[in-house]
Protein backbone atom coordinates (compact mmCIF):
# COMPACT_ATOMS: atom_id res chain seq x y z
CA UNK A 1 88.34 88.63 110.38
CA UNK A 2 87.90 89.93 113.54
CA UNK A 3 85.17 88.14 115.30
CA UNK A 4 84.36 88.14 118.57
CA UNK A 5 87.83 89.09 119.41
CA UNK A 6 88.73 92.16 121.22
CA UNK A 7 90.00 95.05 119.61
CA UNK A 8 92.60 97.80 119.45
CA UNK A 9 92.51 100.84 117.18
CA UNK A 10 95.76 102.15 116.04
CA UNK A 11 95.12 106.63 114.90
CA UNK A 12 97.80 106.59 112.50
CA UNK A 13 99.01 110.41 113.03
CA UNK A 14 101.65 109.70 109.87
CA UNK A 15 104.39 108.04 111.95
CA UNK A 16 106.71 105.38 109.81
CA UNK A 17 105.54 103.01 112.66
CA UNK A 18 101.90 102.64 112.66
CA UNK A 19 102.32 99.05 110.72
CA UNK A 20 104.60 97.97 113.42
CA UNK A 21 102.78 99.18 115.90
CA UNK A 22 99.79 96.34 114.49
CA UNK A 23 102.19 94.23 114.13
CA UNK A 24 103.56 94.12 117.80
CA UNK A 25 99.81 94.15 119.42
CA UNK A 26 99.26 90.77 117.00
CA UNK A 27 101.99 89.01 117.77
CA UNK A 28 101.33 89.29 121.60
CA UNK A 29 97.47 87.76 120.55
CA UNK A 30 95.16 91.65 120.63
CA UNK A 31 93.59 92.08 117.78
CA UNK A 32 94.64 95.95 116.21
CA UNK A 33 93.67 97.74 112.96
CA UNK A 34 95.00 100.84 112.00
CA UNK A 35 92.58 103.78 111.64
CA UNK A 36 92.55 107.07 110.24
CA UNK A 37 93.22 109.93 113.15
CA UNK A 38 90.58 111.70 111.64
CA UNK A 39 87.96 108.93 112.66
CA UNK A 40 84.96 110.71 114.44
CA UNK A 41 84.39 109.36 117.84
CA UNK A 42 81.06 107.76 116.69
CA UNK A 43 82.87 105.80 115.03
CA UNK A 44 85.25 104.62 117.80
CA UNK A 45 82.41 104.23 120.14
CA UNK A 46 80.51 101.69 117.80
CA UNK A 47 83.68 99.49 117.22
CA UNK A 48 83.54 99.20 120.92
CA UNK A 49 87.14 98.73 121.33
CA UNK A 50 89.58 97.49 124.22
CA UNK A 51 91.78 100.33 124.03
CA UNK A 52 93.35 102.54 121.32
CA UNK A 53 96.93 103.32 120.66
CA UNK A 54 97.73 107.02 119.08
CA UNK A 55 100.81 106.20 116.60
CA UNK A 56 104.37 108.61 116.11
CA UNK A 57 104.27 111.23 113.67
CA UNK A 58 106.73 113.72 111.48
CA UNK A 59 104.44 116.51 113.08
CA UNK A 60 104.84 119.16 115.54
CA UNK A 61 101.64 119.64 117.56
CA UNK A 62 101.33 123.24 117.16
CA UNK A 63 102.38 123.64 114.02
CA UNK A 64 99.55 124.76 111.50
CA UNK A 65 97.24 121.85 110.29
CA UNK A 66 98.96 119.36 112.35
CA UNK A 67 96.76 116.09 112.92
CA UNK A 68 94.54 116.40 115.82
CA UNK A 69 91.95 113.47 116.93
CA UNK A 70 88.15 114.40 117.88
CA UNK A 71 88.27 115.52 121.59
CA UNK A 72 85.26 113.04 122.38
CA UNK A 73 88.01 110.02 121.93
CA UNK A 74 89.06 111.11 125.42
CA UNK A 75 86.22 110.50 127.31
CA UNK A 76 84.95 107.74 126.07
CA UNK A 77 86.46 105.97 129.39
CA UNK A 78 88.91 103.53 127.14
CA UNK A 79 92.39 103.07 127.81
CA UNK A 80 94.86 105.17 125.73
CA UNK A 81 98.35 104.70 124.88
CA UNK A 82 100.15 107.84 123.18
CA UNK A 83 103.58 107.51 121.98
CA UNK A 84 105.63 110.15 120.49
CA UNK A 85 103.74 112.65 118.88
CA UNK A 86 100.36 110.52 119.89
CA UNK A 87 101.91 111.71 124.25
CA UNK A 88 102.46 114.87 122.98
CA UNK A 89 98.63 115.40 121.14
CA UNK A 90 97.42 113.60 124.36
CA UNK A 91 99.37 115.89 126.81
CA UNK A 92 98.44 119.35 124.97
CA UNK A 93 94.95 118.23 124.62
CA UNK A 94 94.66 117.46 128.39
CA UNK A 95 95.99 120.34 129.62
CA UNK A 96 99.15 120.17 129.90
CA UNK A 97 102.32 122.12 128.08
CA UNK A 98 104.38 120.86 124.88
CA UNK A 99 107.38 123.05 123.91
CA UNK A 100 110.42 122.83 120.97
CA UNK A 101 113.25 120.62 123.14
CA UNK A 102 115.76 123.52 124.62
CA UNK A 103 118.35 120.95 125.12
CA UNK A 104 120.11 118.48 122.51
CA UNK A 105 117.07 116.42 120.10
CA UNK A 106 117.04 112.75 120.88
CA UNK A 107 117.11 110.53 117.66
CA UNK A 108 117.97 107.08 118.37
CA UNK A 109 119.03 105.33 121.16
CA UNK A 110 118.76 106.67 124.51
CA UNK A 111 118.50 106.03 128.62
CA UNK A 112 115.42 106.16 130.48
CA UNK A 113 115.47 106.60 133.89
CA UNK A 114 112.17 104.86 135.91
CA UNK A 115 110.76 107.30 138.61
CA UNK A 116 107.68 105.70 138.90
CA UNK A 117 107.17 102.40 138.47
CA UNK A 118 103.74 101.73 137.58
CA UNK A 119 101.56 101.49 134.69
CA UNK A 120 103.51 100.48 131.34
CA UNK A 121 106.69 100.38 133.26
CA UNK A 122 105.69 98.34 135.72
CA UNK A 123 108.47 95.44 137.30
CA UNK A 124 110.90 97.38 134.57
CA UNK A 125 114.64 98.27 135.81
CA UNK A 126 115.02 101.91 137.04
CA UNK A 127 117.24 102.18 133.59
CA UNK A 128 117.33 100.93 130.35
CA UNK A 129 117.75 101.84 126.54
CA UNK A 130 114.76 102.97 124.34
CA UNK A 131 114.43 104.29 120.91
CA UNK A 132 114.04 108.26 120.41
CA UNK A 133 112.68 109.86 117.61
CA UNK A 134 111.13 114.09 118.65
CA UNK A 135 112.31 117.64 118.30
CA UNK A 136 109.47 118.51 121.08
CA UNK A 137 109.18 117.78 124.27
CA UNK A 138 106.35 117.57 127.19
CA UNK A 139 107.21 120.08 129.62
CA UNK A 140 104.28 120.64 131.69
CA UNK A 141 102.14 117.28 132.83
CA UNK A 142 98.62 117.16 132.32
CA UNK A 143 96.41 117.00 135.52
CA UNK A 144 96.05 113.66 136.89
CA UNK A 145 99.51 112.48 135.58
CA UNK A 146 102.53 111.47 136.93
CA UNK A 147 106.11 111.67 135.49
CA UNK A 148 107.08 108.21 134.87
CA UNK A 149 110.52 108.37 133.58
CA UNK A 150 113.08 110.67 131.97
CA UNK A 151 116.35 110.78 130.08
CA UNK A 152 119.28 113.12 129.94
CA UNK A 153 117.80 115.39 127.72
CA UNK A 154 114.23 114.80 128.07
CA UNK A 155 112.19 115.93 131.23
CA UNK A 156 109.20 113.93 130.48
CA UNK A 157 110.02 110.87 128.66
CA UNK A 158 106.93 108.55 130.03
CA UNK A 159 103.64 109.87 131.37
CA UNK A 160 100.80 107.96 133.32
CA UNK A 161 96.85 108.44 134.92
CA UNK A 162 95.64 105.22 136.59
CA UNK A 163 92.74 107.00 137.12
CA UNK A 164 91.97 107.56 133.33
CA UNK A 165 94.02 104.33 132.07
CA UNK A 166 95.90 106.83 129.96
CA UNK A 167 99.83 106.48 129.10
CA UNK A 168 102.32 108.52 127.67
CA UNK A 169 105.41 107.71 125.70
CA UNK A 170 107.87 109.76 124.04
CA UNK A 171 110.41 106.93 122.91
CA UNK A 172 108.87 104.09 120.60
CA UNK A 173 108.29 100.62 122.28
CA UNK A 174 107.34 99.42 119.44
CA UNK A 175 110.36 98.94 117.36
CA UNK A 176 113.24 96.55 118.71
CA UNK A 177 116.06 99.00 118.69
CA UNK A 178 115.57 99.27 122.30
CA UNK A 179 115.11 97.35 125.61
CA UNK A 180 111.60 95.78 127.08
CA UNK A 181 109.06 97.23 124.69
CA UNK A 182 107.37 94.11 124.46
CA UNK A 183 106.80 93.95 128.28
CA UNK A 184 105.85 97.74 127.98
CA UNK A 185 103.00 96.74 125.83
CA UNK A 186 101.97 93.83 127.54
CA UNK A 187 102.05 96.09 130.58
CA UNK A 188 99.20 98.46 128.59
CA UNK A 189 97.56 95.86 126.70
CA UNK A 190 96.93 93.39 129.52
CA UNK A 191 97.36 95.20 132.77
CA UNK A 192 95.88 98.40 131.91
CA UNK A 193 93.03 97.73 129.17
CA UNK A 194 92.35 94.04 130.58
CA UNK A 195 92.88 92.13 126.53
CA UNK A 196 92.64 88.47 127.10
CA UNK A 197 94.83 87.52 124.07
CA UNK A 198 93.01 85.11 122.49
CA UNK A 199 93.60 85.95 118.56
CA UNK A 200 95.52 83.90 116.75
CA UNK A 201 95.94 81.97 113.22
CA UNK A 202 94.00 79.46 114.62
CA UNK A 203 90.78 80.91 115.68
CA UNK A 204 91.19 83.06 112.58
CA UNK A 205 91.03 80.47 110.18
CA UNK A 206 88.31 78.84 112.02
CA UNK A 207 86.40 82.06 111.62
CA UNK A 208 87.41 83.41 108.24
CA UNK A 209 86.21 80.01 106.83
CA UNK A 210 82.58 79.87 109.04
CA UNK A 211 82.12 83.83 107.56
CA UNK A 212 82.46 82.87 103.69
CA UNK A 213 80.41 79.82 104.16
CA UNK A 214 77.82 82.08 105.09
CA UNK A 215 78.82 84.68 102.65
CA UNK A 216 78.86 82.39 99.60
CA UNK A 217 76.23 80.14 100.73
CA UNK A 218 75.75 78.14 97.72
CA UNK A 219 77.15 80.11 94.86
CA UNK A 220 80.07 79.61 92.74
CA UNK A 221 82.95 81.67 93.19
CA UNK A 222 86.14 81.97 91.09
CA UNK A 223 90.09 83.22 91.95
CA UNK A 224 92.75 83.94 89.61
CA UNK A 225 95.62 81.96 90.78
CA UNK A 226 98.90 83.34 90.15
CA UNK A 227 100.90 80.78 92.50
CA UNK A 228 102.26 83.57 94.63
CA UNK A 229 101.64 83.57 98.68
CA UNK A 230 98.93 85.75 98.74
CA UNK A 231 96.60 84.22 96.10
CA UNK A 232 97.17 81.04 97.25
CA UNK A 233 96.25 81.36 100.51
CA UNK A 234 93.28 82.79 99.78
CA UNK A 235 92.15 80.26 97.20
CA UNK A 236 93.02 77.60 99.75
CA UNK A 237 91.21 78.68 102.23
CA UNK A 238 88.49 79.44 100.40
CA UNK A 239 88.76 76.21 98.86
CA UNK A 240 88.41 75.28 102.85
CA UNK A 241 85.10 76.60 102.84
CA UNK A 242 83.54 75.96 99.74
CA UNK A 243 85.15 73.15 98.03
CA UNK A 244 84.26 71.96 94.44
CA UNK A 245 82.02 75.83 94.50
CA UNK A 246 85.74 77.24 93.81
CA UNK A 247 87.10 77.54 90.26
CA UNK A 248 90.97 78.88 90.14
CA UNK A 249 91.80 80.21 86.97
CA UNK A 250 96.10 80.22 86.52
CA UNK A 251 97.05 81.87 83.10
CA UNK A 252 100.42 81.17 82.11
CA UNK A 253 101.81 84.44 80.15
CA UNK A 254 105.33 81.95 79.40
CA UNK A 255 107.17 84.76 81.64
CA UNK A 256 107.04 82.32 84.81
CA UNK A 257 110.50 81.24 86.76
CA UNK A 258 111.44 77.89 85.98
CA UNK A 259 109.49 74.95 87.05
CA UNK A 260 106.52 77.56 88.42
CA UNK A 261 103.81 76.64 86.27
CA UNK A 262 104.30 72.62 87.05
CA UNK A 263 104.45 73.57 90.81
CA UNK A 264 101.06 75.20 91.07
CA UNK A 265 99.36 72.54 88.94
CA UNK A 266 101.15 69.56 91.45
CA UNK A 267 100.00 71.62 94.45
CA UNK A 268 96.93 72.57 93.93
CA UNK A 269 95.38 70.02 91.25
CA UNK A 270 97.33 67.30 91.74
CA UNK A 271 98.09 67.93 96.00
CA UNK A 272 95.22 69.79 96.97
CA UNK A 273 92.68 68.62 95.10
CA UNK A 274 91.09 72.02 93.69
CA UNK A 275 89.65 72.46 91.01
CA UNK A 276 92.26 73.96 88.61
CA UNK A 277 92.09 75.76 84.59
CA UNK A 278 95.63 76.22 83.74
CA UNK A 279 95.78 77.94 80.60
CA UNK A 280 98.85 78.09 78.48
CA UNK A 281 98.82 81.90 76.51
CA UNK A 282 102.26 82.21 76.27
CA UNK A 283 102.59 81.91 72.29
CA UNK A 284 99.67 84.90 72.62
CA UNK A 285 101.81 87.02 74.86
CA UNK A 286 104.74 86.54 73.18
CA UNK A 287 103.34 87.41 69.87
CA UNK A 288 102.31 90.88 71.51
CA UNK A 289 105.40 91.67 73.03
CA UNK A 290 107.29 91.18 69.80
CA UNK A 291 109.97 94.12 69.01
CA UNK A 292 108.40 95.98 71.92
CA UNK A 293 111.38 97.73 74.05
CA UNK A 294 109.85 100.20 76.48
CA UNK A 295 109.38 98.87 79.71
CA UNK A 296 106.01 100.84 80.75
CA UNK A 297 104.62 99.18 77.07
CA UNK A 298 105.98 95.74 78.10
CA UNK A 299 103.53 95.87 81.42
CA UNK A 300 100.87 97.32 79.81
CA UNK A 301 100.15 94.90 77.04
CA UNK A 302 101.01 92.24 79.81
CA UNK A 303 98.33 93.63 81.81
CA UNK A 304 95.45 93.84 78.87
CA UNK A 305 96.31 90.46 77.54
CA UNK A 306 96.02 89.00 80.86
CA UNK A 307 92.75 90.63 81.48
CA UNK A 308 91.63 89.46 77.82
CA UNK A 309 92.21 85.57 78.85
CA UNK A 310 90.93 85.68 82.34
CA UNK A 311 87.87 87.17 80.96
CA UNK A 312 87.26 84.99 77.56
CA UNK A 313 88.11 81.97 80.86
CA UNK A 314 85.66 83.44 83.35
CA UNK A 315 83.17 82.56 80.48
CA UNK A 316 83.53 79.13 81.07
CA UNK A 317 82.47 79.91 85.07
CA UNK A 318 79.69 82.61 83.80
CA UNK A 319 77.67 81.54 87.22
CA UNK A 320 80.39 82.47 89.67
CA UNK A 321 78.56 85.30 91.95
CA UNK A 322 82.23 86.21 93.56
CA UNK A 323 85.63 86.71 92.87
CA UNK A 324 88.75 85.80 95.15
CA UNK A 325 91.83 88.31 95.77
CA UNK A 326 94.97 88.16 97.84
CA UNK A 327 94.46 91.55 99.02
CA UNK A 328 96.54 92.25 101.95
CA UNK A 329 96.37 94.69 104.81
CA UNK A 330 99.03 97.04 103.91
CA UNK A 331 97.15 97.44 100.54
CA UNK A 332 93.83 98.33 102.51
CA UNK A 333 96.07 100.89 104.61
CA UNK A 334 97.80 101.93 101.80
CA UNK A 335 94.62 102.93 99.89
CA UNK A 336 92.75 104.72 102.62
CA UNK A 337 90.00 101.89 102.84
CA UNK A 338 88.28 102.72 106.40
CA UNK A 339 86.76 98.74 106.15
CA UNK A 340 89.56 97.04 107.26
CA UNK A 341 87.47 94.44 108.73
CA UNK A 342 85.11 93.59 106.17
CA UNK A 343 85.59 89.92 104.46
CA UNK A 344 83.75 91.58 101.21
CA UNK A 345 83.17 94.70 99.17
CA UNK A 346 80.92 95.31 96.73
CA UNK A 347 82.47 96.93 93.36
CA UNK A 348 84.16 95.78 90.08
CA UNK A 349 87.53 93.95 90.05
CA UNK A 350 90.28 96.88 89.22
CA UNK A 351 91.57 96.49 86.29
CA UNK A 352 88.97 93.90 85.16
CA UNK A 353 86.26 94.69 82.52
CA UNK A 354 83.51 97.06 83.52
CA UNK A 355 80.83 94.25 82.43
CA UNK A 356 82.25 91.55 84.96
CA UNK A 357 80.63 92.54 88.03
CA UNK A 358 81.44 90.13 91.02
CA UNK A 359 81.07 90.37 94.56
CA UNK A 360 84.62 90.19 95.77
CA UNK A 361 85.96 87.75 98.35
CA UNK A 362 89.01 89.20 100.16
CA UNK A 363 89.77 86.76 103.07
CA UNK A 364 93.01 88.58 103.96
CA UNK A 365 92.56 91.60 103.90
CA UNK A 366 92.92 91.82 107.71
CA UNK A 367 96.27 90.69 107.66
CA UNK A 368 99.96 90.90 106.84
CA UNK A 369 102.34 88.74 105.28
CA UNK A 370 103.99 87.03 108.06
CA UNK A 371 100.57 86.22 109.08
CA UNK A 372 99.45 84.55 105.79
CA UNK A 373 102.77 82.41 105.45
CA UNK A 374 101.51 81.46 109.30
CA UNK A 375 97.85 80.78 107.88
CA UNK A 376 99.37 78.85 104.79
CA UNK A 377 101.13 76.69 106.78
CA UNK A 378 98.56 75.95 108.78
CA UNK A 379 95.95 74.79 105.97
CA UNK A 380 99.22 72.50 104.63
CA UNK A 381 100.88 74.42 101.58
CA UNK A 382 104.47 73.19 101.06
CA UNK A 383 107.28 75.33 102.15
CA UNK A 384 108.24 76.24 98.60
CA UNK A 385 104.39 78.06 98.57
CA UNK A 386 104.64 79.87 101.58
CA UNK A 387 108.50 81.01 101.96
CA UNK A 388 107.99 81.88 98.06
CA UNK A 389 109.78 85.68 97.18
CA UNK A 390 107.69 88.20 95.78
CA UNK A 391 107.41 88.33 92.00
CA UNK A 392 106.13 90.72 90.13
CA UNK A 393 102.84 90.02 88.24
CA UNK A 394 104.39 90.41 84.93
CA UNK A 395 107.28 87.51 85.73
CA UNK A 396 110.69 87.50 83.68
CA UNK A 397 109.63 90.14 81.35
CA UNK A 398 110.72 93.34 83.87
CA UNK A 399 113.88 91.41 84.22
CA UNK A 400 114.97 91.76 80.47
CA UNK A 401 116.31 95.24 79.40
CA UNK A 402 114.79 95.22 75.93
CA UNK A 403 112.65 93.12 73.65
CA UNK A 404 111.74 90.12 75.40
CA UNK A 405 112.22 86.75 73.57
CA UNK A 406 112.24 83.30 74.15
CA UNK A 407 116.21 82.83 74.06
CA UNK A 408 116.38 85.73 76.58
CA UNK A 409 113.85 84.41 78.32
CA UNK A 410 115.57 81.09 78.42
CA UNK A 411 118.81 82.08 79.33
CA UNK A 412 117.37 83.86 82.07
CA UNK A 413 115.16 81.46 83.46
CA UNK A 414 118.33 79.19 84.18
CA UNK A 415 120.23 81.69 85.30
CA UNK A 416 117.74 82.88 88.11
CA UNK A 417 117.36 79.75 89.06
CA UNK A 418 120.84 79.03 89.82
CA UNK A 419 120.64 82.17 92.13
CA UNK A 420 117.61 81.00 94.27
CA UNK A 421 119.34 77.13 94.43
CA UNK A 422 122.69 78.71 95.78
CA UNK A 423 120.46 81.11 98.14
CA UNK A 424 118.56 78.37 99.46
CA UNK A 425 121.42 75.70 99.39
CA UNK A 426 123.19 78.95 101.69
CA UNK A 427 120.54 78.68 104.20
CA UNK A 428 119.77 82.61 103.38
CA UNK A 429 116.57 82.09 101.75
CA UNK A 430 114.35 83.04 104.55
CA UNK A 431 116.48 86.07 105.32
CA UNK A 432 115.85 87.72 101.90
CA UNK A 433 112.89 89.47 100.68
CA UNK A 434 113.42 88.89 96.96
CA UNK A 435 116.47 87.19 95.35
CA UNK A 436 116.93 87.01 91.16
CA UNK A 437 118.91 87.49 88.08
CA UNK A 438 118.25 90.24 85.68
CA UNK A 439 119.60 90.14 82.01
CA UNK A 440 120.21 94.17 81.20
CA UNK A 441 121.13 93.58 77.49
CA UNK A 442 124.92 94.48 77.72
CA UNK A 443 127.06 92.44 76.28
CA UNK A 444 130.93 92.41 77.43
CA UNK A 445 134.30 91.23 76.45
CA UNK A 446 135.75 87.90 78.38
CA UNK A 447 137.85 84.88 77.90
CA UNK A 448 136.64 81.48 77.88
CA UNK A 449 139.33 78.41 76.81
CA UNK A 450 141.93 80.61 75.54
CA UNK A 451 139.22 82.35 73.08
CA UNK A 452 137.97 85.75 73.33
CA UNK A 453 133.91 86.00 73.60
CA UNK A 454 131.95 88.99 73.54
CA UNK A 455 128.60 87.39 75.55
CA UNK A 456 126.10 88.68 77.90
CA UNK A 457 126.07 89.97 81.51
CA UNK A 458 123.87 88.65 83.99
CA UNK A 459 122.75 91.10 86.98
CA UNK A 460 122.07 89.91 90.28
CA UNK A 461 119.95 91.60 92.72
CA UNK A 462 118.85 90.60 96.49
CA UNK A 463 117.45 93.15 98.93
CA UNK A 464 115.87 93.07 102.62
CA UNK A 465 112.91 94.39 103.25
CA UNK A 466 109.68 94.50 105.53
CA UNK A 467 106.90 95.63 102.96
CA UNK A 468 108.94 96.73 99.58
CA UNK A 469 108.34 100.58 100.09
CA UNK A 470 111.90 100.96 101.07
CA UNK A 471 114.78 97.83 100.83
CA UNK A 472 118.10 98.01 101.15
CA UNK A 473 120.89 95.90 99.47
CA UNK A 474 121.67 92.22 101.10
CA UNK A 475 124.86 91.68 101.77
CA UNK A 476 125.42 88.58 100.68
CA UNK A 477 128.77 86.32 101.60
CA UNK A 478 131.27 86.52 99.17
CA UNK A 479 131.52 82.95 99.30
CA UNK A 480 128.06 82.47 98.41
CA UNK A 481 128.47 85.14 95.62
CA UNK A 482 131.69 83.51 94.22
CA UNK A 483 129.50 80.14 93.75
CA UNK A 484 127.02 82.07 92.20
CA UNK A 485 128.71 83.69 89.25
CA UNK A 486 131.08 80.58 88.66
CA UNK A 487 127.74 78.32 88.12
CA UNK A 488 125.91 81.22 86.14
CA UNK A 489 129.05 81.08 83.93
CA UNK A 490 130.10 77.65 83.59
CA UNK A 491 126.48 76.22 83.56
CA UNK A 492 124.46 79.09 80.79
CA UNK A 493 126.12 79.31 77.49
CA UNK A 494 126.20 82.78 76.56
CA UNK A 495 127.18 84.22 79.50
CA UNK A 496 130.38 85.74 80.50
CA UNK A 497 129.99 87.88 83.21
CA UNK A 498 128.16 88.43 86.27
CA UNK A 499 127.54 91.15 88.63
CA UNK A 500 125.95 92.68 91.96
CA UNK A 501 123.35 95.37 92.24
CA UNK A 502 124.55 97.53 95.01
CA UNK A 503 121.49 99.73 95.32
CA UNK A 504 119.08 100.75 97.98
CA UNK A 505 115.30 101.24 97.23
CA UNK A 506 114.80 104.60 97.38
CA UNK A 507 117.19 105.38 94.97
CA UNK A 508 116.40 102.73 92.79
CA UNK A 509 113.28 100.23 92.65
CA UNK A 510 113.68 96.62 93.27
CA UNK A 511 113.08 95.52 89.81
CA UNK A 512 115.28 97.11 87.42
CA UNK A 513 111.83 97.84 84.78
């Protein structure tokens, strides 16, 4: 939550880096949230903020229906960075002159050269690389600006009014392609709009745990506790708050990786203390998912069934007022929600029966994922908690091609685990956003001792990523490959071959179902 700490609002004009834009202001200790640029300036007067940030965009500015921001924003006396599209909304809107580049676009890499250093390029070299990313171009200043900088190709490539606090960039400081962009925004952040810095982990925890004492008060309040990052930091700190008030409810659908479901009952029972139901439904999930192929089916009844438990367990906690969730905030951006700061809504769970109606508890909602694995360490969850891979709510079963059964299941659940081992025993664990095997139901001709076998194939798949809306392929070392496949075939009868997925997210999906 935000607290007493200052704050920075992010107009998100549609650029691919709003999120890092957050993401930078955090890390140097400002609080930010990302807000819609259609946000009336009502609104932005009432949050009170330190200073606000106007993100890229795809857009030109005078092209029909481009985004625009309520002209009040700029007299509201607050500092105001603008970079990319958010100099060249600021610069039109000012009074000054945005035109289609006449000279070569910039997209990527380029040299600034300082002319005036002051304001976010202030103590900077007179040149250094930045990252481009327009088609337009300011051409005539706004009054009460000064041209800051310029490249090659771009007249105006920063802009500056000390006497409004305003700044204008046209390359991104945000993303580490190019030089200094962290002392650029420390520049605006701390020189120009005075931030003190003083948001953290720390205080947040401190703070997130004082606001659902008060929220909760006395009431009993229930999370379903899948063992992944996100829920488990948010039943733990809850747990921080409310102690033996907090019910976690951890349904086993039999789909888990191996040694999962023993893991969250040591940490969190056994460890931690909590207060745990672990209920095994896997013979019930299994029994649905019998000679069921399509992959859209296989989540669905997934899906239902594990709504039917949780809701014949929540029963057993009928006086729990509110419900925990590990919602994140890229989900809140994601949807549209414009109460990024809120601890709690008021609504039913999705997906949940229309008759459960909780108040919901969403204790990270504020934050991204770096920042819970920070918070998680913090409150003492092991490493193999917090460094945990995404997995996908319905576990093994969108990693079988076909009917899912407990041989397949099986065989797979040894074979992905020889993958994370040999990831982890590489040291490459923390450099990987998801890592695991995939059994696609081909079967393939080999040799084994002199005998021909006709066995299955075992798919291996490991991308990078930030968030999971795009990932590319990792490139992992052959070496570490090699070890791979010879364990995955020596070690897992029934397996003869193994293979790499190659493929990029767009065009595929992470998960092959």
């Amino acid at each position: 939550m935000q607290g007493k700490h200052q704050l920075v609002i992010i107009l998100d004009f549609g650029g691919q880096y709003a999120q890092l834009i957050a993401r930078r202001t955090r890390e140097l200790g400002v609080y930010s949230e990302i807000w819609s640029h259609q946000t009336e300036v009502t609104a932005i007067r009432e949050a009170r903020p330190l200073a606000i940030i106007f993100s890229g965009g795809p857009n030109s500015v005078y092209a029909e229906h481009a985004p625009t921001v309520d002209a009040g924003i700029f007299h509201l006396g607050i500092p105001i960075l603008g970079i990319c599209y958010g100099m060249q909304l600021m610069a039109k809107a000012l009074g000054g002159e945005v035109a289609p580049s006449t000279g070569k676009r910039e997209y990527g890499r380029a040299d600034i050269i300082v002319t005036e250093q002051s304001g976010i390029l202030c103590g900077l070299p007179d040149r250094f690389p930045v990252w481009m990313s327009h088609g337009d171009s300011v051409v005539n200043l706004p009054p009460m600006f000064v041209n800051s900088a310029h490249t090659a190709n771009t007249p105006v490539a920063a802009m500056y009014s000390a006497a409004l606090r305003m700044v204008g960039t046209q390359f991104h400081p945000e993303v580490t392609h190019g030089a200094y962009g962290s002392d650029m925004l420390k520049n605006f952040l701390f020189n120009i709009a005075g931030a003190a810095g003083d948001w953290g982990m720390k205080s947040f925890v401190a703070e997130a745990t004082a606001a659902i004492q008060r929220i909760v008060g006395q009431s009993e309040v229930m999370c379903g506790l899948s063992g992944g990052v996100d829920s488990a930091v948010a039943a733990v700190l809850v747990h921080r708050a409310v102690g033996g008030s907090l019910t976690s409810i951890f349904v086993d659908h039999g789909m888990l990786r191996k040694g999962e479901a023993e893991q969250v009952v040591k940490t969190f029972r056994d460890q931690l203390g909590m207060k745990l139901v672990h209920v095994d439904a896997s013979e019930r999930f299994l029994a649905k998912l019998e000679g069921v192929t399509d992959p859209e089916q296989k989540r669905k009844i997934i899906g239902t069934e594990f709504i039917r438990v949780f809701e014949e367990q929540s029963r057993q906690v009928s006086a729990a007022k509110f419900l925990v969730q590990g919602t994140l905030y890229p989900d809140v951006i994601e949807s549209g929600t414009a109460t990024a700061a809120t601890i709690k809504t008021h609504h039913n769970v999705g997906g949940l029966p229309k008759d459960m109606q909780f108040e919901l508890l969403e204790p990270l909602r504020q934050l991204f994922k770096d920042e819970v694995r920070a918070i998680g360490r913090q409150l003492g969850l092991p490493d193999t908690v917090v460094d945990r891979h995404p997995s996908p709510g319905p576990g093994l079963a969108v990693r079988i091609v076909g009917e899912i059964t407990r041989a397949k299941l099986a065989l797979l659940r040894e074979a992905d685990y020889i993958v994370r081992e040999e990831v982890a025993r590489a040291g490459l664990h923390k450099e990987i956003w998801q890592c695991f095997a995939v059994l696609p139901g081909v079967r393939t001709v080999g040799v084994m001792g002199d005998e021909r076998t006709y066995a299955e194939v075992i798919a291996v798949r490991a991308v990078s990523s930030l968030d999971a809306m795009t990932a590319d392929w990792y490139r992992m070392p052959h070496e570490v490959l090699d070890v791979i496949s010879r364990r995955i075939v020596n070690e897992i009868k029934g397996v003869n071959r193994v293979v790499y997925d190659i493929t990029s997210k767009p065009p595929g999906t992470i998960e092959w179902e």
